[in-house]
PDB file of N, CA and C in Angstrom:
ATOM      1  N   UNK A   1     -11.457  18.881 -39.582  1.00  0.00           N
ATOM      2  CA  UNK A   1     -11.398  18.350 -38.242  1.00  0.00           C
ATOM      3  C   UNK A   1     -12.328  19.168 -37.350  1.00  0.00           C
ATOM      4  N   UNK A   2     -12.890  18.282 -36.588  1.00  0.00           N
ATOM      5  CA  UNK A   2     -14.254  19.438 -35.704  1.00  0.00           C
ATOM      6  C   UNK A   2     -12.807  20.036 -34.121  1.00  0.00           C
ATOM      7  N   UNK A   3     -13.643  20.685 -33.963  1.00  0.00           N
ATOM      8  CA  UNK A   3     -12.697  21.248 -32.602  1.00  0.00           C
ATOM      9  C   UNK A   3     -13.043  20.487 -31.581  1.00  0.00           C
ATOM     10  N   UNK A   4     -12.169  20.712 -31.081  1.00  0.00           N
ATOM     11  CA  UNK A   4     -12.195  19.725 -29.573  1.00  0.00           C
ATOM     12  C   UNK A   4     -13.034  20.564 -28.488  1.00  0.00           C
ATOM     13  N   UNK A   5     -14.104  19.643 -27.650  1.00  0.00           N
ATOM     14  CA  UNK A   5     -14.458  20.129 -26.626  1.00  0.00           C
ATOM     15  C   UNK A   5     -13.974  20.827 -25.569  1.00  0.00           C
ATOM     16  N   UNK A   6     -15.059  21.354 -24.703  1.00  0.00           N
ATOM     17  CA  UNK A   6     -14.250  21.859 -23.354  1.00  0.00           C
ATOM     18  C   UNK A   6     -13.380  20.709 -22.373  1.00  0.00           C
ATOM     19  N   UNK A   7     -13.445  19.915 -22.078  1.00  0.00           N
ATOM     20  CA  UNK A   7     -13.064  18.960 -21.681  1.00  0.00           C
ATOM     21  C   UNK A   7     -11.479  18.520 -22.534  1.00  0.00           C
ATOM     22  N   UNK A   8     -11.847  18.285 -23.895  1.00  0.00           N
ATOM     23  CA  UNK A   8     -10.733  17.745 -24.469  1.00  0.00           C
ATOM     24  C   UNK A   8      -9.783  19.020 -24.752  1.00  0.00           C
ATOM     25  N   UNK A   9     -10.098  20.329 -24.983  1.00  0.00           N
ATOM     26  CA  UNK A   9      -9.276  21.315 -24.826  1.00  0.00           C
ATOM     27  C   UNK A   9      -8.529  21.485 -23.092  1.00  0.00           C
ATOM     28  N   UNK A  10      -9.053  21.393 -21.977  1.00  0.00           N
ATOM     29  CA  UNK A  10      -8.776  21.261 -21.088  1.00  0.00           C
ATOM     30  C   UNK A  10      -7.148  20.542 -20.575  1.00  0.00           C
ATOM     31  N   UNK A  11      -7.532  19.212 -21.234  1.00  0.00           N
ATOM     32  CA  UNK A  11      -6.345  18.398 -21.760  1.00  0.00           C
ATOM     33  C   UNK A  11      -5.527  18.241 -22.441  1.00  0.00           C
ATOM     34  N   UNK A  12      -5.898  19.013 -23.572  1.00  0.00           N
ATOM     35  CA  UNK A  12      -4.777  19.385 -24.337  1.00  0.00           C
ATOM     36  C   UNK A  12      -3.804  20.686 -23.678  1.00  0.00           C
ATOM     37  N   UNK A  13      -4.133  21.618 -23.232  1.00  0.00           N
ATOM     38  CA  UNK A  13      -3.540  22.434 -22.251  1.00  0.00           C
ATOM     39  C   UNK A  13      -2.974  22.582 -21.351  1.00  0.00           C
ATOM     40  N   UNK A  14      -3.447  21.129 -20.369  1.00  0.00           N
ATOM     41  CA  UNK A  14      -2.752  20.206 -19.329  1.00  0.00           C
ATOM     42  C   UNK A  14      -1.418  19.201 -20.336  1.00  0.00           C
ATOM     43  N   UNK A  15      -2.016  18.593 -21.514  1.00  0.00           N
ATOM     44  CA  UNK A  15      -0.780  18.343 -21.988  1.00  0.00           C
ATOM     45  C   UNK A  15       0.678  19.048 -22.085  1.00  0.00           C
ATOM     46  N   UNK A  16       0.114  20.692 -23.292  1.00  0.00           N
ATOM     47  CA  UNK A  16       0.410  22.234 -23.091  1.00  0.00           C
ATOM     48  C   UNK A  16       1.770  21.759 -22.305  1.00  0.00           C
ATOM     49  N   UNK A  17       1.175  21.825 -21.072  1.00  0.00           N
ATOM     50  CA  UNK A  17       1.794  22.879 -19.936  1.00  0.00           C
ATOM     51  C   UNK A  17       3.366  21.368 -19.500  1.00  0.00           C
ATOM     52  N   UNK A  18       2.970  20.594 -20.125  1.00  0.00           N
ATOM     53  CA  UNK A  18       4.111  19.338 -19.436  1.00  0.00           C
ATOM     54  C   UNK A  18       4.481  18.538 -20.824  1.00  0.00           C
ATOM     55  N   UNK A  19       4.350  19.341 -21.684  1.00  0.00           N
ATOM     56  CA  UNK A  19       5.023  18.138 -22.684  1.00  0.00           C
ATOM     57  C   UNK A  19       5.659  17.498 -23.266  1.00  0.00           C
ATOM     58  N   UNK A  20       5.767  16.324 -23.100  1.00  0.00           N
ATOM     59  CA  UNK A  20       6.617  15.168 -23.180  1.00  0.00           C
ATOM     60  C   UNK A  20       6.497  14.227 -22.249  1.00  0.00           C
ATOM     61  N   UNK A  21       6.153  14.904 -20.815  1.00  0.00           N
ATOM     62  CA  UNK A  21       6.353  14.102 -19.528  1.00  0.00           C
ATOM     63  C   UNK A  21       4.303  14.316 -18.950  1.00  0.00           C
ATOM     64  N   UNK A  22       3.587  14.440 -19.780  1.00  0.00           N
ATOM     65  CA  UNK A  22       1.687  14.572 -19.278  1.00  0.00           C
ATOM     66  C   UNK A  22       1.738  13.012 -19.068  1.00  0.00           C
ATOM     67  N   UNK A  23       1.299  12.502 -18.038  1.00  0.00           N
ATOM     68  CA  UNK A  23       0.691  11.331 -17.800  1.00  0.00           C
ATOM     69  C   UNK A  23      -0.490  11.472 -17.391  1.00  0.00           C
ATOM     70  N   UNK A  24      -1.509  10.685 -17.035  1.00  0.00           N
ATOM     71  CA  UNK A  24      -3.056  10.444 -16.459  1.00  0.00           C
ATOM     72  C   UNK A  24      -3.136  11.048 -15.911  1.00  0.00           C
ATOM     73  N   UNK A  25      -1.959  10.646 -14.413  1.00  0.00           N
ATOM     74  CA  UNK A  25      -2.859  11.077 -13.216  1.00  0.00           C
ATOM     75  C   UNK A  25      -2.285  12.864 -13.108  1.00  0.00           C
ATOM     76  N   UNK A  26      -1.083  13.216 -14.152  1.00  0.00           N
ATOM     77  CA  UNK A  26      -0.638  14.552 -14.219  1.00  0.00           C
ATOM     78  C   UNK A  26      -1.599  15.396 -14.795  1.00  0.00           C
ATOM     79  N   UNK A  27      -2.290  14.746 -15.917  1.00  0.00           N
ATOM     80  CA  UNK A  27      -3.515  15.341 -16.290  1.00  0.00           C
ATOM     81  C   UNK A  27      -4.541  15.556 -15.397  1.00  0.00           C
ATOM     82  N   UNK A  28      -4.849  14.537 -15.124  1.00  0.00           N
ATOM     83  CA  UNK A  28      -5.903  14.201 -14.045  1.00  0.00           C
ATOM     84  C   UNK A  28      -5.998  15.739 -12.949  1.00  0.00           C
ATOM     85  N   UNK A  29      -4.817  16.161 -12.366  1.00  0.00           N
ATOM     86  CA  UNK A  29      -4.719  16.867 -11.183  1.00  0.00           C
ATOM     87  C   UNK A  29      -4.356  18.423 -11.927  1.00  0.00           C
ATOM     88  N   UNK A  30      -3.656  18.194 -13.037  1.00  0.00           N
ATOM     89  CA  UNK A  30      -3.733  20.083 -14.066  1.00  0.00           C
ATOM     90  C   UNK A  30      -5.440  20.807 -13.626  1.00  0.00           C
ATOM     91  N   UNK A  31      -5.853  19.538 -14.813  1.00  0.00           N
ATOM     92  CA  UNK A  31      -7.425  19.578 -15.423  1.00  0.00           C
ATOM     93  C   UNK A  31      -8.236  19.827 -13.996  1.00  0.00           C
ATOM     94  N   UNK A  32      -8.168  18.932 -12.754  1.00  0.00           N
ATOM     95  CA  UNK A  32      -8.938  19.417 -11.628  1.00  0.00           C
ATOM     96  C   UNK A  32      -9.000  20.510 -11.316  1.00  0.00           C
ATOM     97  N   UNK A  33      -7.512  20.840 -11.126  1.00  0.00           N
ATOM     98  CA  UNK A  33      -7.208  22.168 -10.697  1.00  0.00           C
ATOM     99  C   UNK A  33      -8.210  23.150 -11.398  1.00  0.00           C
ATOM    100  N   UNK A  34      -7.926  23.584 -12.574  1.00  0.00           N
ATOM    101  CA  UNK A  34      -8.115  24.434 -13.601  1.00  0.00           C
ATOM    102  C   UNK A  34      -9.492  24.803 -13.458  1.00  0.00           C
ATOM    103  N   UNK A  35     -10.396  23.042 -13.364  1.00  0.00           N
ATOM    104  CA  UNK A  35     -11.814  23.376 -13.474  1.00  0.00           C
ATOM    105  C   UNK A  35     -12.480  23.778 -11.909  1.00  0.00           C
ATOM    106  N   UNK A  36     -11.938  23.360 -11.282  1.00  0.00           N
ATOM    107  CA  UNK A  36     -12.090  23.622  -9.606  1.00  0.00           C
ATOM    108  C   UNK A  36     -13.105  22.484  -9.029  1.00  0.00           C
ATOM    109  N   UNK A  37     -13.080  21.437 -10.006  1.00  0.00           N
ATOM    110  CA  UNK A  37     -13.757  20.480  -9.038  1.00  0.00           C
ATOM    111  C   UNK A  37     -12.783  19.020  -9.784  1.00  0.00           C
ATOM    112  N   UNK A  38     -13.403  17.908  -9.579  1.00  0.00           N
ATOM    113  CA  UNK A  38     -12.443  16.516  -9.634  1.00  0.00           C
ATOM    114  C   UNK A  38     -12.857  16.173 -10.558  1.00  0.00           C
ATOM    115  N   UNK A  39     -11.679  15.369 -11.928  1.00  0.00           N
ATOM    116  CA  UNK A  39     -11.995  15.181 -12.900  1.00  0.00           C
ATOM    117  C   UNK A  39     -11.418  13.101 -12.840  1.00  0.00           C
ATOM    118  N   UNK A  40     -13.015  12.845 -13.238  1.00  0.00           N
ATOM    119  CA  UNK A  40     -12.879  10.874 -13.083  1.00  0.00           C
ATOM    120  C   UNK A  40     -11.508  10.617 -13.354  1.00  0.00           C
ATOM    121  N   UNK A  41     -11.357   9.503 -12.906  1.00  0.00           N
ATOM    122  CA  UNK A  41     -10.352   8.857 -13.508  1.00  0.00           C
ATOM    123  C   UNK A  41     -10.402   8.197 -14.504  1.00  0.00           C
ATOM    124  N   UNK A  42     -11.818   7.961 -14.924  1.00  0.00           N
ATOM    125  CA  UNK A  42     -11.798   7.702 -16.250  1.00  0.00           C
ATOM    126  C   UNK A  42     -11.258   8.184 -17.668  1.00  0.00           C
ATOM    127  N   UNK A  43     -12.178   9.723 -17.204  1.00  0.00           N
ATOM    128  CA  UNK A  43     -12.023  10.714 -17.923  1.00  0.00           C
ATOM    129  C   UNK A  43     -10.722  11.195 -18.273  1.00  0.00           C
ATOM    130  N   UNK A  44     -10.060  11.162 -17.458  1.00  0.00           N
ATOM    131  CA  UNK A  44      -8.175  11.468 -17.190  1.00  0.00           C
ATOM    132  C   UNK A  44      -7.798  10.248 -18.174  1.00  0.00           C
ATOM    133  N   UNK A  45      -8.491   8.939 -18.599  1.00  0.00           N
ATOM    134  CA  UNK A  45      -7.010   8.256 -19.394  1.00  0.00           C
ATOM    135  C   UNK A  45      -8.510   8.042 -20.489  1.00  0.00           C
ATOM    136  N   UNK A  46      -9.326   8.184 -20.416  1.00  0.00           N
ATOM    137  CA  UNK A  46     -10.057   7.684 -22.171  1.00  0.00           C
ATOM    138  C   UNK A  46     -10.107   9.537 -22.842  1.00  0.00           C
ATOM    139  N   UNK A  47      -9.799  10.542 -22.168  1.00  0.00           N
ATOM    140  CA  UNK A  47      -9.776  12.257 -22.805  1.00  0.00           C
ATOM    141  C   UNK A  47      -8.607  11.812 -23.983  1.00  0.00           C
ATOM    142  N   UNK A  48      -7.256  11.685 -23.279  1.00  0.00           N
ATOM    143  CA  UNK A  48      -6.331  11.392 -24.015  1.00  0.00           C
ATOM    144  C   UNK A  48      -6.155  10.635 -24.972  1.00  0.00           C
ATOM    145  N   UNK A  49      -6.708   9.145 -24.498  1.00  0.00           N
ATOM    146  CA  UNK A  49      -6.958   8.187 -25.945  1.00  0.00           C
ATOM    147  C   UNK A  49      -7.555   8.475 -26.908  1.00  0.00           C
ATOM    148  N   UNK A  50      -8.900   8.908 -26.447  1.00  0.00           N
ATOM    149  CA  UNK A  50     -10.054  10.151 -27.674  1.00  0.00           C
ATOM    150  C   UNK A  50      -8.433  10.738 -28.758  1.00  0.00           C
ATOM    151  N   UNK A  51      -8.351  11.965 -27.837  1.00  0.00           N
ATOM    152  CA  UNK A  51      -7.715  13.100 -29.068  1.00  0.00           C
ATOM    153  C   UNK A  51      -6.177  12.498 -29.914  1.00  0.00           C
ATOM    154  N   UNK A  52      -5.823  11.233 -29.330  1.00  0.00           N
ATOM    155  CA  UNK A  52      -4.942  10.509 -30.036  1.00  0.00           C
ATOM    156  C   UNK A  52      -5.261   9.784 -31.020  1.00  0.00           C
ATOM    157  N   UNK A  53      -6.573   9.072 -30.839  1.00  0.00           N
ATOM    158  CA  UNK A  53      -7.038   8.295 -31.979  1.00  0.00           C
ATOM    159  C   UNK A  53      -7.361   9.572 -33.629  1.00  0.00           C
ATOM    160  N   UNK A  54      -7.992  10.898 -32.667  1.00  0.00           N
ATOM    161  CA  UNK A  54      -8.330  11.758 -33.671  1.00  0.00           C
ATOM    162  C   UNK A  54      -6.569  12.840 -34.061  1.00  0.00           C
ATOM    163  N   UNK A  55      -5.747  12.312 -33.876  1.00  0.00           N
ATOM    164  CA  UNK A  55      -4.383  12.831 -34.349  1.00  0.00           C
ATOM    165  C   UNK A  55      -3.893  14.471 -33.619  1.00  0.00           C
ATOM    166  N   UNK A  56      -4.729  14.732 -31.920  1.00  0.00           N
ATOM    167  CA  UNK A  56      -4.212  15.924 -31.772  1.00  0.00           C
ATOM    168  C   UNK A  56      -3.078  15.474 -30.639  1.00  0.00           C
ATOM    169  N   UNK A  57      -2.515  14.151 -30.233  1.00  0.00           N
ATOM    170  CA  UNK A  57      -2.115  13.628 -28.902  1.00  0.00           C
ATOM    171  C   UNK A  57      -1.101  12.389 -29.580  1.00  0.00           C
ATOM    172  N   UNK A  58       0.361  12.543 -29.450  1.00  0.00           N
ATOM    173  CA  UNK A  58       0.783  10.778 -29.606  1.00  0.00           C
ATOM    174  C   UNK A  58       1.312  10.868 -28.108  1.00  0.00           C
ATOM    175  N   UNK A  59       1.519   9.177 -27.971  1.00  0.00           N
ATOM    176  CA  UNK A  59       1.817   8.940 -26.685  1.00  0.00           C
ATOM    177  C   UNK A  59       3.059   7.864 -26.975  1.00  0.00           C
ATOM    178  N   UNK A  60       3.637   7.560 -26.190  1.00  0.00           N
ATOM    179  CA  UNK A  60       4.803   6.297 -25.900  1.00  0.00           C
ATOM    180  C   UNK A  60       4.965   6.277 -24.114  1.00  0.00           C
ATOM    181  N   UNK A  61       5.245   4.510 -24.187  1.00  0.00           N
ATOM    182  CA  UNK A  61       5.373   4.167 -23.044  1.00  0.00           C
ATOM    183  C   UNK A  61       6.777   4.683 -22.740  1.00  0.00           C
ATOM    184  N   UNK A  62       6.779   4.877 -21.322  1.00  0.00           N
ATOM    185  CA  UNK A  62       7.990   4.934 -20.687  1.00  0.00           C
ATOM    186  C   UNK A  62       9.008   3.922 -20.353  1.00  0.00           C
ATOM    187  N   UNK A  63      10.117   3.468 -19.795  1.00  0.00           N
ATOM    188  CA  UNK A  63      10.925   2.739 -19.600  1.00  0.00           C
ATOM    189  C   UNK A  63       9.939   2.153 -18.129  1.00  0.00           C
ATOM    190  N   UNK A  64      10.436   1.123 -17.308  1.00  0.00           N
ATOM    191  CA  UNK A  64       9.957   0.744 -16.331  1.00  0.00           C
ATOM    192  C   UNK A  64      10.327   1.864 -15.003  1.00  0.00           C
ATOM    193  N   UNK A  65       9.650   2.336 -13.936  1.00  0.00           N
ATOM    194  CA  UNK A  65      10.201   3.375 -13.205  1.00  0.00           C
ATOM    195  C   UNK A  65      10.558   2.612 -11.798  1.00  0.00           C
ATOM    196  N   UNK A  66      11.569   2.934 -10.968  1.00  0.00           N
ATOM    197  CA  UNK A  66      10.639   2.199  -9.801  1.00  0.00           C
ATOM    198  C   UNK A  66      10.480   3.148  -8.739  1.00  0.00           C
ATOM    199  N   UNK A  67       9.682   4.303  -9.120  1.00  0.00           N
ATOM    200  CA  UNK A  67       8.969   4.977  -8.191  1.00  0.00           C
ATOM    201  C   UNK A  67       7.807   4.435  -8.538  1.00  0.00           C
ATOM    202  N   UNK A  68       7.216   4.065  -9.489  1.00  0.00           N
ATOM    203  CA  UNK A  68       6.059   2.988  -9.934  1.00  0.00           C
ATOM    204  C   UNK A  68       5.922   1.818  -9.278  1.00  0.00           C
ATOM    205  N   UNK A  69       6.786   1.170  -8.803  1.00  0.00           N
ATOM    206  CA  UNK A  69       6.821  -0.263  -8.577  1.00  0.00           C
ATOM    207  C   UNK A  69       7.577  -1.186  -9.682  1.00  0.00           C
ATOM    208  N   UNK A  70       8.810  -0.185 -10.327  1.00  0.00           N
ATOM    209  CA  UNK A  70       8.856  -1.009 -11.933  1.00  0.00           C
ATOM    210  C   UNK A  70       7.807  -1.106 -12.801  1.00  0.00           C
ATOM    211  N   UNK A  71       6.673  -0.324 -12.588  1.00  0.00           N
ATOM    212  CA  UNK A  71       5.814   0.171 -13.869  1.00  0.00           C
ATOM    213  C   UNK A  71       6.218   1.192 -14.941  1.00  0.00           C
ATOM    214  N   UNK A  72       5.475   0.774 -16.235  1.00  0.00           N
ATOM    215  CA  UNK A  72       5.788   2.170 -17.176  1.00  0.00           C
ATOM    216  C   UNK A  72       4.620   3.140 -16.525  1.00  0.00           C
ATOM    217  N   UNK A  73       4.905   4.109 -17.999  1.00  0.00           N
ATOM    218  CA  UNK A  73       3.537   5.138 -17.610  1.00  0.00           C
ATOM    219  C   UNK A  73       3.397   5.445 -18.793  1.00  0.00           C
ATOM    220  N   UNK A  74       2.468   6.187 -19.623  1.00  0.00           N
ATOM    221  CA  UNK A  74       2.199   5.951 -21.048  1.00  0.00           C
ATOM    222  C   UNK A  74       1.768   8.260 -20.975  1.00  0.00           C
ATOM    223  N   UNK A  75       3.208   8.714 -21.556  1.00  0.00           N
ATOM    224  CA  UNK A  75       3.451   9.937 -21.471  1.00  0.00           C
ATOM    225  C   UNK A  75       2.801  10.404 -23.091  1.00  0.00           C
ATOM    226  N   UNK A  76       2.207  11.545 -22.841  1.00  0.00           N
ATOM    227  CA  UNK A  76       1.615  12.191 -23.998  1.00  0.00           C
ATOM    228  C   UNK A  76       2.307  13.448 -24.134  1.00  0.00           C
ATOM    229  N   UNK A  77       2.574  13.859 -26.032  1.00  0.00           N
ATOM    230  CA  UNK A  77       2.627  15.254 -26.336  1.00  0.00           C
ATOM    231  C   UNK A  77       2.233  15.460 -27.135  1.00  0.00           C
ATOM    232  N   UNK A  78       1.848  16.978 -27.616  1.00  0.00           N
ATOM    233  CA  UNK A  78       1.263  17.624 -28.701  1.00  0.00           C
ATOM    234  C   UNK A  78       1.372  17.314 -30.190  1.00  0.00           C
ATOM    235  N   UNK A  79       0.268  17.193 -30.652  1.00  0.00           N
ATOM    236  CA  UNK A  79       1.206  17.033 -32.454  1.00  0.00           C
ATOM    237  C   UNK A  79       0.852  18.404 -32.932  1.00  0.00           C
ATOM    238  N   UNK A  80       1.587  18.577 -34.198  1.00  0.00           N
ATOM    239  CA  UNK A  80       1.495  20.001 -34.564  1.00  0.00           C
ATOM    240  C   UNK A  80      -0.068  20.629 -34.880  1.00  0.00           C
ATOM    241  N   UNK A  81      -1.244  20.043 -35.431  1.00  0.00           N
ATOM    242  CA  UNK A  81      -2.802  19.829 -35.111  1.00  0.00           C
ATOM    243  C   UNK A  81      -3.030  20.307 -34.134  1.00  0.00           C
ATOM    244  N   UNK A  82      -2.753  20.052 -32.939  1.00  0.00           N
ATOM    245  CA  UNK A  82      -3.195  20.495 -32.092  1.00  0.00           C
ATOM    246  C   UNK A  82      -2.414  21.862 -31.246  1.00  0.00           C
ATOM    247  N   UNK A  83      -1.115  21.931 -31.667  1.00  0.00           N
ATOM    248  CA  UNK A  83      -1.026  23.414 -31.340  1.00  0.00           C
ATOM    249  C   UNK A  83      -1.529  24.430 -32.190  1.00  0.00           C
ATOM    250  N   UNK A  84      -1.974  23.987 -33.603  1.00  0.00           N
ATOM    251  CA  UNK A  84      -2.878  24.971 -34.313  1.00  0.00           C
ATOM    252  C   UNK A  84      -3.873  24.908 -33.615  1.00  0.00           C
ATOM    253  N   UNK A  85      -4.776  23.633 -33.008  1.00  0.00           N
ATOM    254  CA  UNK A  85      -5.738  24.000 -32.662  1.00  0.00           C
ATOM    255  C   UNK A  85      -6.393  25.072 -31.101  1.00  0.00           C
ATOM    256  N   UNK A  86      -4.780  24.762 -30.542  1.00  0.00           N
ATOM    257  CA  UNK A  86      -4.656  25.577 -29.528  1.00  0.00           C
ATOM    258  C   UNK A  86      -4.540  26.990 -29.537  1.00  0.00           C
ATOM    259  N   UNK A  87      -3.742  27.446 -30.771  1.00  0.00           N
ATOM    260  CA  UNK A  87      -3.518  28.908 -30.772  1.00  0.00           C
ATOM    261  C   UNK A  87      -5.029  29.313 -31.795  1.00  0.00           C
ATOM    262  N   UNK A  88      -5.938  28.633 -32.409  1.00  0.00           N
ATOM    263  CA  UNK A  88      -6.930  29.076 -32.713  1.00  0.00           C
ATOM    264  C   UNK A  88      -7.888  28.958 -32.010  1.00  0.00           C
ATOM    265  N   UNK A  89      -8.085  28.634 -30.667  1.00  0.00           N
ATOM    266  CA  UNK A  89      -9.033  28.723 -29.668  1.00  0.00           C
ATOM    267  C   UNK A  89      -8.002  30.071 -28.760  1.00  0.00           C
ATOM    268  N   UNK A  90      -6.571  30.139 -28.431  1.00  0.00           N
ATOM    269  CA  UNK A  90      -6.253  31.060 -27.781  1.00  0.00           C
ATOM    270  C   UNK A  90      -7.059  32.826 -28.668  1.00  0.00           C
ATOM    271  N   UNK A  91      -6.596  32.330 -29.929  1.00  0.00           N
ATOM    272  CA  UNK A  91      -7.168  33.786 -30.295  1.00  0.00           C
ATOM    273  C   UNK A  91      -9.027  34.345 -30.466  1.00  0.00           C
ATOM    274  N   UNK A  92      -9.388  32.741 -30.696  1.00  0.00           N
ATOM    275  CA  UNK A  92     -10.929  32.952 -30.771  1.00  0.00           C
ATOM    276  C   UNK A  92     -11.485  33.820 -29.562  1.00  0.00           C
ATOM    277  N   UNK A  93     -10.832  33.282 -28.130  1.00  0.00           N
ATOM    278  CA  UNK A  93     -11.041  33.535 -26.539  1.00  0.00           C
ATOM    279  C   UNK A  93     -10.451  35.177 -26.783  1.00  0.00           C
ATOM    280  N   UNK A  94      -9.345  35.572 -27.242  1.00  0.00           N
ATOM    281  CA  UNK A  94      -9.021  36.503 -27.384  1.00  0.00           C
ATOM    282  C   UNK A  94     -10.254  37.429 -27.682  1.00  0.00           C
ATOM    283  N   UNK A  95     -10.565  37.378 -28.806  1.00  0.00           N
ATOM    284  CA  UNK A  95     -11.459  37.689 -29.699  1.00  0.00           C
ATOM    285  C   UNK A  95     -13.013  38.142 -28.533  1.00  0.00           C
ATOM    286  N   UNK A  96     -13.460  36.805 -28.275  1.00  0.00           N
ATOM    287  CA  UNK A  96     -14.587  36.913 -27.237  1.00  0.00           C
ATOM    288  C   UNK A  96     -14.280  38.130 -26.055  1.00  0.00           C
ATOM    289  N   UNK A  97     -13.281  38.012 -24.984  1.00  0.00           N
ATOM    290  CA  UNK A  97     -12.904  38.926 -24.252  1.00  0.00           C
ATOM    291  C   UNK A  97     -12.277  40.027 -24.696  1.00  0.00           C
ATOM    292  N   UNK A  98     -11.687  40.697 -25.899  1.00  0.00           N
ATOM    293  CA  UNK A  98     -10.829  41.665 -26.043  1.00  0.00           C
ATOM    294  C   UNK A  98     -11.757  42.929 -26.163  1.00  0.00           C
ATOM    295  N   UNK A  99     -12.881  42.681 -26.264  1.00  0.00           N
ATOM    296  CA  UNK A  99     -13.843  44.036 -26.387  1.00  0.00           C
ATOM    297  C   UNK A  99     -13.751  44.471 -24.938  1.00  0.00           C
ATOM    298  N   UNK A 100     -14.457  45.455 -24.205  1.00  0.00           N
ATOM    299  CA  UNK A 100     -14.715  45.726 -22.679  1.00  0.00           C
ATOM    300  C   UNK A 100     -16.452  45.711 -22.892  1.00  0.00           C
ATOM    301  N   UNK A 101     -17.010  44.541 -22.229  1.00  0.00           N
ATOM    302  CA  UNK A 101     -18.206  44.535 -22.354  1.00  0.00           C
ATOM    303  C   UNK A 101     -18.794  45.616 -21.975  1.00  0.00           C
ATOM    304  N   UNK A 102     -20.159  45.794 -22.099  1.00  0.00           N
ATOM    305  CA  UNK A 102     -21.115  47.270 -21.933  1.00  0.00           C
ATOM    306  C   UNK A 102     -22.208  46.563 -21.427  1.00  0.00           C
ATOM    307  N   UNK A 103     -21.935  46.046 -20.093  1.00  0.00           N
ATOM    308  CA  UNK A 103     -22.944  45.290 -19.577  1.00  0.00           C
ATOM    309  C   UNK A 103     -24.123  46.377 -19.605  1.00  0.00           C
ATOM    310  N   UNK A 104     -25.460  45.696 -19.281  1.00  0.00           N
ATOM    311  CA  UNK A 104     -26.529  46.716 -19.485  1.00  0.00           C
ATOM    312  C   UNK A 104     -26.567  47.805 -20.213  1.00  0.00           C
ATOM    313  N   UNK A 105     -26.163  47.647 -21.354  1.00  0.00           N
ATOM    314  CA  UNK A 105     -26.233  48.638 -22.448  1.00  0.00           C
ATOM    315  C   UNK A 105     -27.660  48.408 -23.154  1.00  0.00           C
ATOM    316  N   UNK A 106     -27.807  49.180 -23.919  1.00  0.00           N
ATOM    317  CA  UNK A 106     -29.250  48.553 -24.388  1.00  0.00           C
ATOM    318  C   UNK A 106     -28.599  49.011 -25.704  1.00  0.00           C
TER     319      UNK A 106
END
């Protein structure tokens, strides 16, 4: 399996942080946050479809809400794939930062 991008790691992390209950626009506003600028709304519901089709994301609709208007909402969580793939990017990052750089070292 190739690793997931910056973007699709992003989302998976925003998943991470709510799962069971990640929807779009919950993603949508994690992922903004995080990156410090606004992430499409596109991007917020085809990120998720991506890493579901590739087995790191299942989703199920919700019951009808009516803070929705009597709409569902189509909630995502982790499959076990992707918390491997999470704790092997947590330690890779580890890895990258755990030295104390020697800026201008020669």
């Amino acid at each position: 399996m190739r690793m997931p991008g910056g973007l699709e790691l992003d989302v998976l992390v925003a998943v991470a942080r709510h799962d069971g209950s990640a929807y779009g626009l919950l993603v949508r506003q994690v992922v903004s946050a995080a990156r410090g600028q606004e992430l499409s709304v596109g991007a917020a519901y085809t990120t998720p479809s991506r890493l579901e089709a590739t087995g790191l994301l299942t989703s199920h609709t919700t019951e009808p809400l009516p803070v929705r208007g009597g709409r569902s909402r189509r909630e995502y969580r982790l499959t076990a794939a992707a918390r491997e793939v999470l704790a092997a990017e947590r330690e890779r990052a580890g890895r990258r930062w755990g030295a104390e750089p020697q800026w201008g070292q020669a």
